[in-house]
Protein backbone atom coordinates (compact mmCIF):
# COMPACT_ATOMS: atom_id res chain seq x y z
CA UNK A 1 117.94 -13.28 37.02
CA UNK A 2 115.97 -12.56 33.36
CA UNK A 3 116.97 -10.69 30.85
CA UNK A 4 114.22 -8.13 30.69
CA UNK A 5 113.54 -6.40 34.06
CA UNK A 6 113.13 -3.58 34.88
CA UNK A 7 116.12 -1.41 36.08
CA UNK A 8 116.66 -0.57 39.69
CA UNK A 9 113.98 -3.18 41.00
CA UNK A 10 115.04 -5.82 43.96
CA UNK A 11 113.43 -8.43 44.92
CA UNK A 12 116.29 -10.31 47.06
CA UNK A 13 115.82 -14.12 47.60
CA UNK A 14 116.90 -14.12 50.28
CA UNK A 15 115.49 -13.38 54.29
CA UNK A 16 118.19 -11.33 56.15
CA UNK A 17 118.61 -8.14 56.00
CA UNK A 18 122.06 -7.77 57.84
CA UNK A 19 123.97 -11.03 58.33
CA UNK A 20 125.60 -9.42 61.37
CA UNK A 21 124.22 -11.39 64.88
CA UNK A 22 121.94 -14.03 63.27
CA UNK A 23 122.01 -17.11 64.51
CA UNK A 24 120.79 -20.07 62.14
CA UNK A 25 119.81 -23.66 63.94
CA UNK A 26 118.11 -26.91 62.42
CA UNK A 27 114.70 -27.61 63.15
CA UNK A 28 112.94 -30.89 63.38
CA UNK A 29 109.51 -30.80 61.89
CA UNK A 30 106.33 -32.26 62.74
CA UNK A 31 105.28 -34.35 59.85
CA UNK A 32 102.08 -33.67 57.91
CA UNK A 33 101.93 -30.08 57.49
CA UNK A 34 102.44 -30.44 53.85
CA UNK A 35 105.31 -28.28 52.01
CA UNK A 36 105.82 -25.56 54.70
CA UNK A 37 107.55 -21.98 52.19
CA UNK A 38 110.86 -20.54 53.06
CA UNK A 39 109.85 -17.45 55.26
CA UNK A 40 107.51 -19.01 57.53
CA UNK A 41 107.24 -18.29 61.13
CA UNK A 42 107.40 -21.82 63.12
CA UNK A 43 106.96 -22.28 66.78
CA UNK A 44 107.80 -25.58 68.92
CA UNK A 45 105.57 -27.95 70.21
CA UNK A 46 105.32 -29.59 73.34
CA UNK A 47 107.21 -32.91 72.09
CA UNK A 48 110.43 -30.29 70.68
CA UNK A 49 109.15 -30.29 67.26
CA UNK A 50 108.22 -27.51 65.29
CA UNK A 51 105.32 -26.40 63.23
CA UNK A 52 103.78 -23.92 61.42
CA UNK A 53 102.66 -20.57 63.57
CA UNK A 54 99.25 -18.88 63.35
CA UNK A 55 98.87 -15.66 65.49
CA UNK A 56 97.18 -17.71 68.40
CA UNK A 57 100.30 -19.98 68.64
CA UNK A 58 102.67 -16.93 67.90
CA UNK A 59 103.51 -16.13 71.16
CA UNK A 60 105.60 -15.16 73.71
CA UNK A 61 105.37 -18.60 75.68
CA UNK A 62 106.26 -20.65 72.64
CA UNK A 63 109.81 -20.64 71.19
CA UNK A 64 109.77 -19.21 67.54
CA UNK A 65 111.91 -19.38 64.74
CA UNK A 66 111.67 -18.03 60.68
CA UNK A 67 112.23 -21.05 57.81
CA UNK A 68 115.36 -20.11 55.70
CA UNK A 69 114.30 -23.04 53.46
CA UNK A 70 110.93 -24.88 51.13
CA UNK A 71 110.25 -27.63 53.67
CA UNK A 72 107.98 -30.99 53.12
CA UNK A 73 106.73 -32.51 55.86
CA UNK A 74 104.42 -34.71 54.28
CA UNK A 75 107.83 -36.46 52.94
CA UNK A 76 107.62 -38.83 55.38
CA UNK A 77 104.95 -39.07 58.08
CA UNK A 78 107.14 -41.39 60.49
CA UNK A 79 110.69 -39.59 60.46
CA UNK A 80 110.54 -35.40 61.04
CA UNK A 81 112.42 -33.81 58.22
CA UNK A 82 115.52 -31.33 59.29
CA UNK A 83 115.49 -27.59 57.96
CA UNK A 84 117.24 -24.74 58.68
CA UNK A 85 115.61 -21.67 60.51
CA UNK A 86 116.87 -18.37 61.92
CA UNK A 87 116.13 -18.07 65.68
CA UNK A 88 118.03 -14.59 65.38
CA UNK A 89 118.25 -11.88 63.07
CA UNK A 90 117.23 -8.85 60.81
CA UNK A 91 114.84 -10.17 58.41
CA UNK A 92 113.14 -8.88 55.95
CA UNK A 93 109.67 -8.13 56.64
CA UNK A 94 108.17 -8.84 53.37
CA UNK A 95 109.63 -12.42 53.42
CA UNK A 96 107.91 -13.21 56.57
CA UNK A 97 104.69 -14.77 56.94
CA UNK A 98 102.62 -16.69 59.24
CA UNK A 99 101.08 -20.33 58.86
CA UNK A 100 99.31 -20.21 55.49
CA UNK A 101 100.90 -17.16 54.17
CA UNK A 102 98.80 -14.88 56.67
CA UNK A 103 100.34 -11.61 57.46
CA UNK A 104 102.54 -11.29 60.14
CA UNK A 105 100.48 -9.15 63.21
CA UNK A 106 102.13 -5.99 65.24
CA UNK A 107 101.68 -8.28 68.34
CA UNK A 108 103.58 -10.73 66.44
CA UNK A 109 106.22 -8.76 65.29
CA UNK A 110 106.69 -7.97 68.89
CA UNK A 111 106.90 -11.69 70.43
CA UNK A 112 109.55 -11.92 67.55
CA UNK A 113 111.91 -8.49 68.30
CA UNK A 114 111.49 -9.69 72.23
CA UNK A 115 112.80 -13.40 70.95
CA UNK A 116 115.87 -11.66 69.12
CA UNK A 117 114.11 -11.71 65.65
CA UNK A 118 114.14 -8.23 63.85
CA UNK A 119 112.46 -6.95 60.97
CA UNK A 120 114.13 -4.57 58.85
CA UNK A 121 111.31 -1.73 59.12
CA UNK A 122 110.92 0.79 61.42
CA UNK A 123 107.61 -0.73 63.34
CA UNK A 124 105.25 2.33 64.79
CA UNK A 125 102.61 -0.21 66.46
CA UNK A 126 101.60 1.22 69.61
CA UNK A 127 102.76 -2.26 71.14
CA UNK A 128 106.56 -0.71 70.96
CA UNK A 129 105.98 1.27 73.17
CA UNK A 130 110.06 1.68 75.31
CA UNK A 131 108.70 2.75 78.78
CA UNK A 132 110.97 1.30 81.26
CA UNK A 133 108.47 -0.12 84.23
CA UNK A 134 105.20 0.06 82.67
C-alpha cells in the first residue's frame, strides 16, 4: 500500500469476492503459453491440461477454471507447471479476463455461473434469462 492515495479508493488484490463456497484446485498447464496473469479464465484440453480460454473455447463443453496466481508456462516446455485456480466461487468481475486480457463475454459469464463460478455483479444479459423449461 503507498503512502499517498487517495482516501476511500479499493483496488483489492485479490479475486474473490466472498470466500464462502469456493473451491480452489491445482492446475497443470500446457507449456508454451508464455506468463499466463492471475485472473485468467483457463479451460482443459483434451490431454487434462489446461490453457488459456478465448470466447470460442469458453464454453459449456469444456471444463473452466479462473487463475488465482502469475503463471509461466514457458518455464519449462517438457514438465507442465502447477498453479492454483478457483473452479468455484464469487469473483470479482473486474479481475477476470479472457486469454490475452480480452473481456470476459455475457455468454461467457454464463458458461461460468452454470460451472459454479460467480461474478460479484448483478449480470442483466438477456442470456439470464430464469424460465424454468424454455
Amino acid at each position: 500500500m503507498s503512502l499517498y492515495e487517495v482516501i476511500g479508493t479499493n483496488n483489492p488484490s485479490y479475486l474473490l469476492a466472498d470466500p464462502q463456497g469456493a473451491d480452489k484446485i491445482a492446475i497443470p498447464c500446457v507449456p508454451g503459453n508464455g506468463t499466463v496473469k492471475r485472473g485468467t479464465v483457463m479451460y482443459r484440453t483434451a490431454n487434462g491440461m489446461y490453457a488459456p480460454a478465448s470466447a470460442a473455447e469458453a464454453i459449456s463443453t469444456n471444463s473452466l477454471v479462473v487463475l488465482d496466481q502469475t503463471v509461466d508456462t514457458d518455464a519449462n516446455e517438457t514438465v507442465a507447471e502447477d498453479a492454483a485456480a478457483y473452479r468455484a466461487g464469487r469473483l470479482l468481475r473486474d479481475k477476470v479476463t479472457l486469454k490475452d486480457d480480452a473481456a470476459l463475454t455475457d455468454a461467457v459469464i454464463l458458461v461460468l455461473r452454470q460451472q459454479g463460478i460467480v461474478m460479484d455483479q448483478m449480470d442483466t444479459a438477456e442470456t439470464f434469462n430464469n424460465v424454468v423449461g424454455g
